[in-house]
C-alpha atoms as a PDB file:
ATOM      1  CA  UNK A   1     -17.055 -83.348 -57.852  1.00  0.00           C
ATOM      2  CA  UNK A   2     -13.603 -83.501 -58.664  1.00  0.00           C
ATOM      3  CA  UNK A   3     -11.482 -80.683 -60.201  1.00  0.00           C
ATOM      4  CA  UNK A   4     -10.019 -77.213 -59.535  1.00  0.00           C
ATOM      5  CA  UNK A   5     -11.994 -74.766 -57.945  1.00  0.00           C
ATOM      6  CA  UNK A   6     -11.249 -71.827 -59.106  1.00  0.00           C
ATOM      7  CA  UNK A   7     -10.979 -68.263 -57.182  1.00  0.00           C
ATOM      8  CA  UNK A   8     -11.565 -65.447 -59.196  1.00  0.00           C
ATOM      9  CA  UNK A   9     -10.531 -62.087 -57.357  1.00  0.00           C
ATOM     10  CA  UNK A  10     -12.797 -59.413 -58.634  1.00  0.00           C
ATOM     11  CA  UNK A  11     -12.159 -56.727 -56.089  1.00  0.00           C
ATOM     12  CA  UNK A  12     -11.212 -53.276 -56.068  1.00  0.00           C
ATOM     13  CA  UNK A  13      -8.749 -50.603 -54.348  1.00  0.00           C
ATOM     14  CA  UNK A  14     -10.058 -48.013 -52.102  1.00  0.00           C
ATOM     15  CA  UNK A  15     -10.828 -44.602 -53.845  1.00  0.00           C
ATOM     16  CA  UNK A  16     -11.814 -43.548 -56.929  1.00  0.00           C
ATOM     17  CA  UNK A  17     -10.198 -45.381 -60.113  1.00  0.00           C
ATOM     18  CA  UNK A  18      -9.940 -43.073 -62.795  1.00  0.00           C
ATOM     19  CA  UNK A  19     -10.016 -46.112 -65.389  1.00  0.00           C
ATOM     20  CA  UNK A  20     -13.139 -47.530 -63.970  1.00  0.00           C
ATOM     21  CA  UNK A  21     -14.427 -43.411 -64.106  1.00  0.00           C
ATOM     22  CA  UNK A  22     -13.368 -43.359 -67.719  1.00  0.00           C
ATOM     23  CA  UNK A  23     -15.757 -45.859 -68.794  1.00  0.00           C
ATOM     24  CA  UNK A  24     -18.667 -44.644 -66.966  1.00  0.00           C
ATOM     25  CA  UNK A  25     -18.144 -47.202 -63.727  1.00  0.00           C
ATOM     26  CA  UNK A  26     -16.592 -47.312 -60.688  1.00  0.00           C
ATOM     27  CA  UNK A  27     -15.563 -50.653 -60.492  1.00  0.00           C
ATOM     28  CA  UNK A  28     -12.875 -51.813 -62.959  1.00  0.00           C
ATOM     29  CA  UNK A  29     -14.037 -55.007 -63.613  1.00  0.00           C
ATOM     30  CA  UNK A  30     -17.223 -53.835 -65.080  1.00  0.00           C
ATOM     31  CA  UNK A  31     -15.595 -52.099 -67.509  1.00  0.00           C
ATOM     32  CA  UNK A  32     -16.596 -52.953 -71.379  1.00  0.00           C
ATOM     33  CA  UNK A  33     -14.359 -55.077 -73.060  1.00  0.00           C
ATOM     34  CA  UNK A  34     -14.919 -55.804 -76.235  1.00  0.00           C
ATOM     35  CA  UNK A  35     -18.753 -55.429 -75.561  1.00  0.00           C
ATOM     36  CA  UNK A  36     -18.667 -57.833 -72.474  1.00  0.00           C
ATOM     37  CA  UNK A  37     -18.255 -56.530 -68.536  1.00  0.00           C
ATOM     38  CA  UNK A  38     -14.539 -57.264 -68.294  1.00  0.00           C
ATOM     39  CA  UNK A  39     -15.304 -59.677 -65.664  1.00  0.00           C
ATOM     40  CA  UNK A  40     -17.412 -62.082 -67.454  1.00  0.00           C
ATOM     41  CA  UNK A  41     -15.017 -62.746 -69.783  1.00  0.00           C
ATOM     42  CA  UNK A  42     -12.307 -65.050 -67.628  1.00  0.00           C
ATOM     43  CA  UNK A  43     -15.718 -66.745 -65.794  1.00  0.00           C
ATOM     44  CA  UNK A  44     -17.033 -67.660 -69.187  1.00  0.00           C
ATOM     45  CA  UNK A  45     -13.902 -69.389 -69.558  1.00  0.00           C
ATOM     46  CA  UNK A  46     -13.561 -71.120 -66.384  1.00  0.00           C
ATOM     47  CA  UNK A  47     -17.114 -72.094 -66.864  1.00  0.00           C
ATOM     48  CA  UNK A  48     -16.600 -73.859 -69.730  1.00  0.00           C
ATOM     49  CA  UNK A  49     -12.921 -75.054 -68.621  1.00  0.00           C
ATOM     50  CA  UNK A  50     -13.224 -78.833 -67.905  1.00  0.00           C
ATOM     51  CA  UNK A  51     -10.131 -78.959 -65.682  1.00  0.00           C
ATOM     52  CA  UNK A  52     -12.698 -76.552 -63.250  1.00  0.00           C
ATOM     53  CA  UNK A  53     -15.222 -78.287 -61.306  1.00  0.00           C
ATOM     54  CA  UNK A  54     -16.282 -74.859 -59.705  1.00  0.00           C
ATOM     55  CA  UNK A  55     -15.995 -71.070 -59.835  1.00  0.00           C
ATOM     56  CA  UNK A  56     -15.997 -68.708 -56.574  1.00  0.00           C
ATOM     57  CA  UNK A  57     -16.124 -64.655 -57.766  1.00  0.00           C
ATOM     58  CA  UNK A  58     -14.617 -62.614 -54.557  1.00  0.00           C
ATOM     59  CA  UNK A  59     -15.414 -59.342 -54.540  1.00  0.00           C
ATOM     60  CA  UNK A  60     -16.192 -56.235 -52.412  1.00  0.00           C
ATOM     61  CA  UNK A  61     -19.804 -55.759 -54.144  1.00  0.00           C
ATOM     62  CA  UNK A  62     -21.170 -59.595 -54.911  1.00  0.00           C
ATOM     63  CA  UNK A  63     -24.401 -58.078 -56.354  1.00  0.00           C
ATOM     64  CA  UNK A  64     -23.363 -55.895 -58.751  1.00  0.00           C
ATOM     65  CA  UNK A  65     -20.633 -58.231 -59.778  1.00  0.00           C
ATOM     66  CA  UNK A  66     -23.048 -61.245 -59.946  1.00  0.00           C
ATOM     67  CA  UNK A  67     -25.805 -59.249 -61.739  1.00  0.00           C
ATOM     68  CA  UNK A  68     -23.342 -59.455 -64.954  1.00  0.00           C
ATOM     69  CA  UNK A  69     -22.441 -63.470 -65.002  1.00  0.00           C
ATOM     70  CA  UNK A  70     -24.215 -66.160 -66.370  1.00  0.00           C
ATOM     71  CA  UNK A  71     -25.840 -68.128 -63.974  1.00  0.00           C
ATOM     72  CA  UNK A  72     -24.507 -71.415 -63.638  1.00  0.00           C
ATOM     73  CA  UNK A  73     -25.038 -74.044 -61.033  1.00  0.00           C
ATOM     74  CA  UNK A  74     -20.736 -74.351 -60.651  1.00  0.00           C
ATOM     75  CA  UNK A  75     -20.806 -70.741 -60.167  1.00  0.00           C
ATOM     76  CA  UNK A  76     -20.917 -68.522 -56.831  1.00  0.00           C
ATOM     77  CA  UNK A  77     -20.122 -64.922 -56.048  1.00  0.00           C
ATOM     78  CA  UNK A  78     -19.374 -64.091 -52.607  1.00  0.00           C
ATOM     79  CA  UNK A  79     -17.555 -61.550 -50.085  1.00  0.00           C
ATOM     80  CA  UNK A  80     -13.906 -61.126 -50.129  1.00  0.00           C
ATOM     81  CA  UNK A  81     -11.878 -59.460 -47.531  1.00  0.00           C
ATOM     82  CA  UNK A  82     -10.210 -55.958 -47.764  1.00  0.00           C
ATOM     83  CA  UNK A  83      -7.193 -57.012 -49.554  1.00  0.00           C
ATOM     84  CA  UNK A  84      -6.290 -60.224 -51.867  1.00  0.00           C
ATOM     85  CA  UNK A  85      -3.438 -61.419 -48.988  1.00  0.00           C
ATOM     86  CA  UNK A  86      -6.180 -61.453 -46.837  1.00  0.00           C
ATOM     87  CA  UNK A  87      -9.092 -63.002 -48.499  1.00  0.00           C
ATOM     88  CA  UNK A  88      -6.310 -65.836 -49.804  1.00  0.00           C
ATOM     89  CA  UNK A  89      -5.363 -66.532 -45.751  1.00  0.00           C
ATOM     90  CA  UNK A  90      -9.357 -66.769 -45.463  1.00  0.00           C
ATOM     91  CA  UNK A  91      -9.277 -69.560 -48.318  1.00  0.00           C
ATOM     92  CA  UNK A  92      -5.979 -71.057 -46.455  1.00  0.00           C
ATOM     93  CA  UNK A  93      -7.369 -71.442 -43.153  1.00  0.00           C
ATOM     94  CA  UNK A  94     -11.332 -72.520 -44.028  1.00  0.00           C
ATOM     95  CA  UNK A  95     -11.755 -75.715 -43.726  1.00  0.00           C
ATOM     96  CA  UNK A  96     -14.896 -76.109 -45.915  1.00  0.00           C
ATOM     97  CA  UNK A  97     -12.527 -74.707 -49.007  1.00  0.00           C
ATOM     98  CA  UNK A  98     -12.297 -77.722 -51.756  1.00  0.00           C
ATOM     99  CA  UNK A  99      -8.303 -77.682 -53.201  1.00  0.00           C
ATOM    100  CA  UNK A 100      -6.768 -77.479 -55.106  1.00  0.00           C
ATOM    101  CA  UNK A 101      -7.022 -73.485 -56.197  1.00  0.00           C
ATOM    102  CA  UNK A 102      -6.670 -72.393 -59.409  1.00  0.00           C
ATOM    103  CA  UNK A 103      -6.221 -68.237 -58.422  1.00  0.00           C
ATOM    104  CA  UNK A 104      -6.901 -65.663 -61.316  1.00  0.00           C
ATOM    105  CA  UNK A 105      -8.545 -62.219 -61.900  1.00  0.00           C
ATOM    106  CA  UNK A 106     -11.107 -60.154 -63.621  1.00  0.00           C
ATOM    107  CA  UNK A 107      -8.597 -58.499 -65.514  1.00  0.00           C
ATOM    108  CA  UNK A 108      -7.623 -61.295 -67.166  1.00  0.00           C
ATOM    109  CA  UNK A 109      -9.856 -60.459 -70.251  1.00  0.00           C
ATOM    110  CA  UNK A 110      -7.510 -62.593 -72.721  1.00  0.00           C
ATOM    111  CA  UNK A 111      -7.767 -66.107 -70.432  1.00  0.00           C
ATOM    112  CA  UNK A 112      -8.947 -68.491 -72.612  1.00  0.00           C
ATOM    113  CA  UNK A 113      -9.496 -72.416 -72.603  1.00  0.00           C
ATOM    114  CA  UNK A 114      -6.127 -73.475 -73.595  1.00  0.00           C
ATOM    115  CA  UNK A 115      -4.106 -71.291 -71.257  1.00  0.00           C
ATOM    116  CA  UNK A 116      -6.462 -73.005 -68.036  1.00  0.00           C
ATOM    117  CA  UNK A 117      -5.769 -76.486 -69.640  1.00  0.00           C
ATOM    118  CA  UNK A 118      -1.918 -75.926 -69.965  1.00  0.00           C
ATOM    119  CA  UNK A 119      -1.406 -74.133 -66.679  1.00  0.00           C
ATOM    120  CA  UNK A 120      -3.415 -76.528 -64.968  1.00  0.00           C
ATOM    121  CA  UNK A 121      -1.271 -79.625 -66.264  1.00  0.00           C
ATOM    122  CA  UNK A 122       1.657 -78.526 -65.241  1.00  0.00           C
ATOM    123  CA  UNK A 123       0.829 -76.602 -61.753  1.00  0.00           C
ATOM    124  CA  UNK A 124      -0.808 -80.162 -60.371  1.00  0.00           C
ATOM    125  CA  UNK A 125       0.959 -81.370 -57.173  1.00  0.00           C
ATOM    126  CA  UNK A 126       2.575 -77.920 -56.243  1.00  0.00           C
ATOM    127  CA  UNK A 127       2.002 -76.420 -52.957  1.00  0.00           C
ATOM    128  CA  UNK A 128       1.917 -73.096 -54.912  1.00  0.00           C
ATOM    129  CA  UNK A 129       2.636 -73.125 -59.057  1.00  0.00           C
ATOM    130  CA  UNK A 130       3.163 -69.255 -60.744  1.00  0.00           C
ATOM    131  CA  UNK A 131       2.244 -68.737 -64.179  1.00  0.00           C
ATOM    132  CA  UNK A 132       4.876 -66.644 -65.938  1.00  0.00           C
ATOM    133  CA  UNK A 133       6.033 -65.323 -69.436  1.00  0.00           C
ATOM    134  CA  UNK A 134       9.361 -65.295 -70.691  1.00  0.00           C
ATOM    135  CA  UNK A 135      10.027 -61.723 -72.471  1.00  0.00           C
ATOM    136  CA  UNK A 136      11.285 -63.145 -75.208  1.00  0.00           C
ATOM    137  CA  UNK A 137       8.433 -64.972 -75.785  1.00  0.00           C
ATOM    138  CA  UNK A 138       6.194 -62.203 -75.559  1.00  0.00           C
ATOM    139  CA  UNK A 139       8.155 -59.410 -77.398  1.00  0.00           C
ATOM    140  CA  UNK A 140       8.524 -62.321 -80.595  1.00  0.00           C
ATOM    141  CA  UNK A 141       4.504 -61.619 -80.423  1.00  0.00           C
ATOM    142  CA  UNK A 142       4.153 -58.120 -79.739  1.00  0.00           C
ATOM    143  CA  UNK A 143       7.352 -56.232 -80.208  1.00  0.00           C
ATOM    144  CA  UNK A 144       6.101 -53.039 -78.416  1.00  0.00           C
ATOM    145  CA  UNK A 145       4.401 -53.786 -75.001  1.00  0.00           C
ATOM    146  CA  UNK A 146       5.673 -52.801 -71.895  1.00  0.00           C
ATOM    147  CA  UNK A 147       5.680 -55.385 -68.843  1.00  0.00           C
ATOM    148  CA  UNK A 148       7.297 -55.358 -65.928  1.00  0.00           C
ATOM    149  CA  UNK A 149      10.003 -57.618 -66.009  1.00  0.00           C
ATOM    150  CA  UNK A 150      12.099 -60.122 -63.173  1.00  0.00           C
ATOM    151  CA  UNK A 151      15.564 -61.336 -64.332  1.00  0.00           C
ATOM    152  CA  UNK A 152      17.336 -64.069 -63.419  1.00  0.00           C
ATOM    153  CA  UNK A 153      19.957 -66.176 -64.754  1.00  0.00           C
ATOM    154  CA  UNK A 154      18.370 -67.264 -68.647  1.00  0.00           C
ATOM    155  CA  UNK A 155      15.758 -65.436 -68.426  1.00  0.00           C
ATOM    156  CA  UNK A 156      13.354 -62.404 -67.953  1.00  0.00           C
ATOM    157  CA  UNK A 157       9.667 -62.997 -66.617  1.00  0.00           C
ATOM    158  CA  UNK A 158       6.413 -61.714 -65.839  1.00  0.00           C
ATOM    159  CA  UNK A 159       3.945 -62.490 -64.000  1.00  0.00           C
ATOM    160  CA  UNK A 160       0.040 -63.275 -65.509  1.00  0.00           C
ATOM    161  CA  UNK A 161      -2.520 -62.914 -62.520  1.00  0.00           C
ATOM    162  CA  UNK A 162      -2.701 -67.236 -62.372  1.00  0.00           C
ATOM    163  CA  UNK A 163      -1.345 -69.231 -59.773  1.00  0.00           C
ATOM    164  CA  UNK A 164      -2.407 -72.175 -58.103  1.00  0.00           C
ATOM    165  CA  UNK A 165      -2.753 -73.137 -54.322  1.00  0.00           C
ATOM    166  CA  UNK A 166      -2.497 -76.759 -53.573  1.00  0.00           C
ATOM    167  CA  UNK A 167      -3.966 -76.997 -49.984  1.00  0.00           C
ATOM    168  CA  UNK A 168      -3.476 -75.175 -46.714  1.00  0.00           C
ATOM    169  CA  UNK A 169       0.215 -75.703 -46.554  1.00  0.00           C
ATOM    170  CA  UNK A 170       0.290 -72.298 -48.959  1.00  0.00           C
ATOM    171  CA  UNK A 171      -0.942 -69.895 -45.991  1.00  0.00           C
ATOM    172  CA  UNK A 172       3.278 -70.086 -44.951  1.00  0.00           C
ATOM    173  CA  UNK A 173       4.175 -68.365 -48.533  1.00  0.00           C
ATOM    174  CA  UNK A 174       1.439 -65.636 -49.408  1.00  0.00           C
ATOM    175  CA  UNK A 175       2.833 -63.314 -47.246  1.00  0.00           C
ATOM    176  CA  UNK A 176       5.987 -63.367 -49.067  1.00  0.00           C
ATOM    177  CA  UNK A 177       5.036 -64.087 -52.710  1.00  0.00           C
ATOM    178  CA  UNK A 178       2.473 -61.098 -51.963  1.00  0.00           C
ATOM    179  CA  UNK A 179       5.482 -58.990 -51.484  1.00  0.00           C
ATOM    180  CA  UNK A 180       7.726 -59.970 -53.996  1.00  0.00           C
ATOM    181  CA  UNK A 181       4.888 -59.232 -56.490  1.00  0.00           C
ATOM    182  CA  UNK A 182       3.896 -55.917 -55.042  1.00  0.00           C
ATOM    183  CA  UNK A 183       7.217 -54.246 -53.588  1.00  0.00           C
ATOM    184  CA  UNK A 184      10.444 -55.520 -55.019  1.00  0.00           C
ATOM    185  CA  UNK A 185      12.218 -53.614 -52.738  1.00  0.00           C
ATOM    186  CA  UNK A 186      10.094 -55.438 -49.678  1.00  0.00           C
ATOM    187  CA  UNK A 187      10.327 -58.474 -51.340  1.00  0.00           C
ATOM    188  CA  UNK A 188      14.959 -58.447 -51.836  1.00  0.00           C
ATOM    189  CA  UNK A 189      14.365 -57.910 -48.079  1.00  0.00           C
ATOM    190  CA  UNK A 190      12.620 -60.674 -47.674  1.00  0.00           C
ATOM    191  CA  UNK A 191      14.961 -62.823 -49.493  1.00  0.00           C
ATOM    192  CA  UNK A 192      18.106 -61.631 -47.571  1.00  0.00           C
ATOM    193  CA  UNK A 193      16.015 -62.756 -44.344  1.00  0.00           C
ATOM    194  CA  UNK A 194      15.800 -66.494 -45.957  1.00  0.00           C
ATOM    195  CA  UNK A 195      19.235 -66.476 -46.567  1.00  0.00           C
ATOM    196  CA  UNK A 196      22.442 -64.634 -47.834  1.00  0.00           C
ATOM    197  CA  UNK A 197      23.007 -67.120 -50.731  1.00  0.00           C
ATOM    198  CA  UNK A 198      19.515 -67.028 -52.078  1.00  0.00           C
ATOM    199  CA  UNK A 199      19.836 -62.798 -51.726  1.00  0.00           C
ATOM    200  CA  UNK A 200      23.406 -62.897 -53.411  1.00  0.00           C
ATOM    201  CA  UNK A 201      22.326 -65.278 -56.121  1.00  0.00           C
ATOM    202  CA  UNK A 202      19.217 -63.502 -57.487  1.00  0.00           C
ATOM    203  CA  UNK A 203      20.778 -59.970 -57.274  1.00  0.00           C
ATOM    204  CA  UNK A 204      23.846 -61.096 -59.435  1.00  0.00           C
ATOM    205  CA  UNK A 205      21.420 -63.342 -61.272  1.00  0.00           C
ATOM    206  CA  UNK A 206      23.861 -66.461 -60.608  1.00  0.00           C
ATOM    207  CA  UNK A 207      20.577 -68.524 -60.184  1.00  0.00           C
ATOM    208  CA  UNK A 208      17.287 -68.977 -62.389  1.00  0.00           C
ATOM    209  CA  UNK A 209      14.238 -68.715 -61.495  1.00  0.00           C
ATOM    210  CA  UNK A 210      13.459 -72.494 -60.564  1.00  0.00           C
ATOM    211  CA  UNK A 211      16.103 -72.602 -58.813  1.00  0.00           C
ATOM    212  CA  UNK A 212      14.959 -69.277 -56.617  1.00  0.00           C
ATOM    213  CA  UNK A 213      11.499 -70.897 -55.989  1.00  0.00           C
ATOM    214  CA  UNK A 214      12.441 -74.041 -55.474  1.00  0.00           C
ATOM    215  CA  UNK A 215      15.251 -72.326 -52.634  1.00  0.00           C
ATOM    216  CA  UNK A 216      12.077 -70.752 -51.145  1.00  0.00           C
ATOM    217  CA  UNK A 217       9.737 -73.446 -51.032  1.00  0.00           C
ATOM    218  CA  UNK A 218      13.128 -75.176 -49.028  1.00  0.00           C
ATOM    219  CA  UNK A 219      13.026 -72.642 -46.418  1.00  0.00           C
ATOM    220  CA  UNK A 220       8.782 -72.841 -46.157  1.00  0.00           C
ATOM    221  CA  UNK A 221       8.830 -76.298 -46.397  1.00  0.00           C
ATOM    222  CA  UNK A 222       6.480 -76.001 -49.729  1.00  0.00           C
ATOM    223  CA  UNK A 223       6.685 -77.260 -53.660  1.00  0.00           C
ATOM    224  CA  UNK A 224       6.755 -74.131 -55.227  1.00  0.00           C
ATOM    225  CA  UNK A 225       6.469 -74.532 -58.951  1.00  0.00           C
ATOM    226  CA  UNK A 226       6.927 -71.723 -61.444  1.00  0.00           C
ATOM    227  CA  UNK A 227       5.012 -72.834 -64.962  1.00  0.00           C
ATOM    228  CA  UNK A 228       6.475 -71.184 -68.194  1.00  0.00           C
ATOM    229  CA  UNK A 229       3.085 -70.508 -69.682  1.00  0.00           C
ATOM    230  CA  UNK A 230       3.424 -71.992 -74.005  1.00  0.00           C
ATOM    231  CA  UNK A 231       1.178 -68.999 -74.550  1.00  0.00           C
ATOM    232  CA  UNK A 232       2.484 -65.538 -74.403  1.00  0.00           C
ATOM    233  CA  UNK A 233      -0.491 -63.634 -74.572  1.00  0.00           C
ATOM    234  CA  UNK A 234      -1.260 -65.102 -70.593  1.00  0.00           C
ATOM    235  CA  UNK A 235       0.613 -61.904 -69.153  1.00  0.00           C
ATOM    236  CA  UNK A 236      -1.237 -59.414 -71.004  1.00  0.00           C
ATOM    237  CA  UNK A 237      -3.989 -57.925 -68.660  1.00  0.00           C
ATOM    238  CA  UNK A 238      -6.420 -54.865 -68.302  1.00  0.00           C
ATOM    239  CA  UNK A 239      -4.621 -52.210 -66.062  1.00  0.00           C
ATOM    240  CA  UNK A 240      -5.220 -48.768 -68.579  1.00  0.00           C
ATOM    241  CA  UNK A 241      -6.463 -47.545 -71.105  1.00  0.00           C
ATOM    242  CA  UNK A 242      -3.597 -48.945 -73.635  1.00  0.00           C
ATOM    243  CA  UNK A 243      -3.935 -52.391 -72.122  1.00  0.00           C
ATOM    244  CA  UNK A 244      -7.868 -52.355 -73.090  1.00  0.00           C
ATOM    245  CA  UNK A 245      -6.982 -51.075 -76.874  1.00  0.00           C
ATOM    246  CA  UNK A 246      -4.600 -53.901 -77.146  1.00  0.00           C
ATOM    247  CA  UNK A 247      -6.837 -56.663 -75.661  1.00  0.00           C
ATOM    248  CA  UNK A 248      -9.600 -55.506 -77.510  1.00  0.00           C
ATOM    249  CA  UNK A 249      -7.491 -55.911 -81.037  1.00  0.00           C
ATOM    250  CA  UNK A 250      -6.172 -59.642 -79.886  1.00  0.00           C
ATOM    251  CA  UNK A 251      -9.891 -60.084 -79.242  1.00  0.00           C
ATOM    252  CA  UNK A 252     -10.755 -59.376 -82.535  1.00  0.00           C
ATOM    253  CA  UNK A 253      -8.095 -61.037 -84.247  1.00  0.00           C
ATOM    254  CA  UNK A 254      -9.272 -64.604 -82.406  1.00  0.00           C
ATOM    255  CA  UNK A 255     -12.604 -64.307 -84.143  1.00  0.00           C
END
């Protein structure tokens, strides 16, 4: 079967999540949204995405995860590791794993169809490809939400929990692009150790952001593709209790 098979990271932090407690759980993605388990909404799309030949749900608790899915023959839950770095270096260095990766997450309630089929398009051939939004993009759509936003020369971004591995080459980057996501302060470190220019030109935002990936990928020997996603709506996931309001409105207003 040909296709992307797509990861879905359904995991959760150590501790007690006082979201997840909120809503009765203790696992955020089982949280109701819009009267589904959160995480059976972005499966439901995958399932029914015909760029995906096949769905893998990682997660710490496969059963109680898998008890809320459809059950589908393309469809398999299974054990991830303790963190996603980790579990993504599992997928890297298995060789039974069938690339290329599409790479999303349970809190991606809004995923639909269209978003897979562009992101999809565009990421093929990459050695990594990073879905991102463009704030003005967004804020023309919803003038009041707060992201979490990158400059760089022409532009502002955020990130939308889908990326896509193309083969085992991407094990060299994770490490990194895990710690640009998580720790900007870890991750400017990082990019001073691949190179004073590349440092200097994203601080002063002399460069854009192709131009920082594609510096990267240079140094890691790897295609690394940022995709502009047409659909703004792609960055908006379910992290509180505002986030869930919100999503649960867009969800209404689709129909």
């Amino acid at each position: 079967m040909s296709g992307w098979t797509a990861i879905l990271l359904a995991g959760s932090r150590p501790g007690t999540d006082p979201f997840a407690a909120a809503h009765g759980t203790d696992l955020k993605a089982l949280i109701p949204v819009g009267g589904k388990p959160m995480v059976r909404r972005p499966v439901e799309t995958l399932l029914a995405s015909p760029e995906v030949a096949a769905v893998r749900v990682l997660t710490q608790q496969p059963e109680r995860i898998g008890a809320v899915l459809p059950a589908a023959s393309t469809l398999a839950v299974m054990a991830s590791q303790g963190t996603i770095a980790a579990t993504l270096a599992t997928l890297c260095t298995d060789p039974a794993t069938p690339w290329p990766l599409l790479v999303t997450t349970a809190d991606h309630a809004l995923l639909d169809e269209a978003m897979v089929a562009d992101f999809c398009a565009r990421a093929a051939g990459a050695g990594i490809a990073i879905a991102v939004v463009e704030r003005a993009a967004l804020t023309a759509r919803l003038p009041d939400s707060k992201r979490t936003w990158i400059p760089f020369k022409g532009g502002a971004y955020s990130g939308t929990n889908l990326f896509a591995l193309g083969g085992p080459e991407a094990l060299a980057a994770i490490a990194l692009w895990r710690a640009v996501e998580q720790d900007r302060k870890k991750g400017w470190r990082l990019l001073w150790q691949l190179g004073p220019v590349l440092f200097v030109g994203a601080m002063l935002r002399l460069l854009t952001l192709e131009q920082v990936l594609k510096r990267i990928g240079g140094k890691l020997a790897l295609d690394i593709r940022p995709v502009v996603m047409r659909d703004p709506l792609a960055c908006v996931d379910v992290d509180k209790e505002a986030d869930l309001t919100l999503v649960e409105q867009l969800l209404a207003e689709r129909g």
